[in-house]
C-alpha atoms as a PDB file:
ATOM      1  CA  UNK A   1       0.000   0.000   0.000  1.00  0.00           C
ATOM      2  CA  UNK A   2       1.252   3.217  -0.820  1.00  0.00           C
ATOM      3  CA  UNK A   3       0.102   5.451   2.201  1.00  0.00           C
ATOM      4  CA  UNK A   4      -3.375   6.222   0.522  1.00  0.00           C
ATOM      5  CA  UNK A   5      -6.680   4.898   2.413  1.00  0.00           C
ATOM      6  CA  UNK A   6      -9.638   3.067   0.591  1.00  0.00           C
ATOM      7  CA  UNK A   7     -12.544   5.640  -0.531  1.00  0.00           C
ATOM      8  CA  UNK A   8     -15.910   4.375  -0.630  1.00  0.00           C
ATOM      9  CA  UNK A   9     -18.848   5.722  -1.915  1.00  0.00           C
ATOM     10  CA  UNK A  10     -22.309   5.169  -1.861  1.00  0.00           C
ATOM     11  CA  UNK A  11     -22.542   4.120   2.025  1.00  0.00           C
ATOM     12  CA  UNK A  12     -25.760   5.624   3.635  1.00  0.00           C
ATOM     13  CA  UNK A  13     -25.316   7.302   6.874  1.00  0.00           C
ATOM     14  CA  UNK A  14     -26.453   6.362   9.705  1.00  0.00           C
ATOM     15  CA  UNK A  15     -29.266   7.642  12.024  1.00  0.00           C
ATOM     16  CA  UNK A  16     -27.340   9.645  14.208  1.00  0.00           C
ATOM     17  CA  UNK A  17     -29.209  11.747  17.998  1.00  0.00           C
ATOM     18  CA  UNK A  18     -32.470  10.307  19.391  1.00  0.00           C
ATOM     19  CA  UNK A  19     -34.557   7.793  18.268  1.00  0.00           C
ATOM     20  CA  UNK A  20     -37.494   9.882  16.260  1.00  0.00           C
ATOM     21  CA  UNK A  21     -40.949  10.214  17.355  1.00  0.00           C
ATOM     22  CA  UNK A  22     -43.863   9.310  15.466  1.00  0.00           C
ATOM     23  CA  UNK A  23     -44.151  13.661  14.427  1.00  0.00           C
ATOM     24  CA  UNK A  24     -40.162  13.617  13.293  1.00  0.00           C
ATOM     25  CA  UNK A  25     -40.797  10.342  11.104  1.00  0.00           C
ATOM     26  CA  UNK A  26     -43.884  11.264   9.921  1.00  0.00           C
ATOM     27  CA  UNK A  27     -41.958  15.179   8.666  1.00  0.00           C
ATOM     28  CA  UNK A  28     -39.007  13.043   7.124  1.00  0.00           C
ATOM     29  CA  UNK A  29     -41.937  10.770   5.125  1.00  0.00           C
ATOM     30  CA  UNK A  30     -44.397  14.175   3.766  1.00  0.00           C
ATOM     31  CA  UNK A  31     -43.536  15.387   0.815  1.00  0.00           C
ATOM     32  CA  UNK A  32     -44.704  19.211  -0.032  1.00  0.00           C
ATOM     33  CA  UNK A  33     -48.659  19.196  -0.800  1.00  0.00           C
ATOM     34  CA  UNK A  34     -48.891  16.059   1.528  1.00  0.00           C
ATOM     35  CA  UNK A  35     -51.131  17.171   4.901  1.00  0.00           C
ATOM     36  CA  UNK A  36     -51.828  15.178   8.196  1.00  0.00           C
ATOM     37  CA  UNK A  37     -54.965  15.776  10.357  1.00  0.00           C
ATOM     38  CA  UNK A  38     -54.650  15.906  14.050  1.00  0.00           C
ATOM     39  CA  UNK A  39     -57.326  16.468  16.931  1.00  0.00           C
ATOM     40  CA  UNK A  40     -55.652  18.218  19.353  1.00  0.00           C
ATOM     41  CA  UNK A  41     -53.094  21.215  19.520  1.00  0.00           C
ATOM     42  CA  UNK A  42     -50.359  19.602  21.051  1.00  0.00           C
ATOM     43  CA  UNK A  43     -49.960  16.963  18.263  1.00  0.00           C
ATOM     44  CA  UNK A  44     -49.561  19.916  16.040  1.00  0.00           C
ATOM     45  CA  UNK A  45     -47.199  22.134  18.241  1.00  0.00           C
ATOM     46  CA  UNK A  46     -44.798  19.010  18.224  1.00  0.00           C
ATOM     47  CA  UNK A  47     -45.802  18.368  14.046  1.00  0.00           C
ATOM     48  CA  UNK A  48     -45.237  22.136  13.617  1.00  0.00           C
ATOM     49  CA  UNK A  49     -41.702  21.855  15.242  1.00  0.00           C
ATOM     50  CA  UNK A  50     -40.833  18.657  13.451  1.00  0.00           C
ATOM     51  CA  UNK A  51     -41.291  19.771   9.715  1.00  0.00           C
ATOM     52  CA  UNK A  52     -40.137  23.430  10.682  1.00  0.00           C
ATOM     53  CA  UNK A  53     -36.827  21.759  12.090  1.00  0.00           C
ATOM     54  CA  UNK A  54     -36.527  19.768   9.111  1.00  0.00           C
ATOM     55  CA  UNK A  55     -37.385  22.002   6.539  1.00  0.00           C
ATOM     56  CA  UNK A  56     -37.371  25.574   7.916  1.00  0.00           C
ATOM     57  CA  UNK A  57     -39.521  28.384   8.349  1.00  0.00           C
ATOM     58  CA  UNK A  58     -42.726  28.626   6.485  1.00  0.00           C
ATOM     59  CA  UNK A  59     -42.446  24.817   5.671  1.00  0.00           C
ATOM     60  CA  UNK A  60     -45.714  24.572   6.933  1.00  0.00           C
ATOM     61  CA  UNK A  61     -49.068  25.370   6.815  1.00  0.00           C
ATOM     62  CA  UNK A  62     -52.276  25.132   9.057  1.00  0.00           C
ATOM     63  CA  UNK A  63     -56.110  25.362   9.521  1.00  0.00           C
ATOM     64  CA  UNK A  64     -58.421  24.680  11.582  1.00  0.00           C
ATOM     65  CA  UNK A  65     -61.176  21.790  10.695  1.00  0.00           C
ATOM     66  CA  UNK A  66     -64.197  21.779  12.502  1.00  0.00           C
ATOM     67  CA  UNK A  67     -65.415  19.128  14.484  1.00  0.00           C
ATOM     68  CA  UNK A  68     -61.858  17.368  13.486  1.00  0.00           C
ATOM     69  CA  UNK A  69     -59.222  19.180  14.833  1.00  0.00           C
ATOM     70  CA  UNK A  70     -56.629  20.475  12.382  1.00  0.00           C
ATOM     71  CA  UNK A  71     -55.091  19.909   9.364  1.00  0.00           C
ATOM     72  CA  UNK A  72     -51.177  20.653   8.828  1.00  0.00           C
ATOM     73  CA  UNK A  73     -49.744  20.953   5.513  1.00  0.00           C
ATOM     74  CA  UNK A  74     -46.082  20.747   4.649  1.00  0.00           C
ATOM     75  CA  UNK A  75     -46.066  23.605   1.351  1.00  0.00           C
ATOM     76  CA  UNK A  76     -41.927  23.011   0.998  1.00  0.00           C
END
């Protein structure tokens, strides 16, 4: 060996921090257009903070559904 080390390429990196919650999987898995509805607030507080930690500000948007609870779209 000449003093050069073995490049690979292709190898996926791991899943690195804490294991993610059902809101952090389901923000990897939307695509933009794709929308979720959820009956209470908290479930879209920690939603909201998924895809905006993800994606970034204004990833997101929101309304209320009557009856329902709300429905969260991710826009980018």
């Amino acid at each position: 060996m000449d003093g050069l080390l073995t490049i690979e390429k292709g190898i996926p990196l791991p899943m690195r921090g804490r294991a993610k919650s059902k809101f952090g999987l389901t923000a990897i898995n939307m695509k933009p257009s794709d929308s979720v509805v959820l009956p209470t607030a908290k479930e879209v507080d920690q939603l909201r903070y998924a895809l905006r930690h993800r994606y970034g500000t204004g990833s997101y948007t929101i309304e209320k559904i009557p009856y329902k609870g709300w429905r969260v779209w991710r826009v980018k």
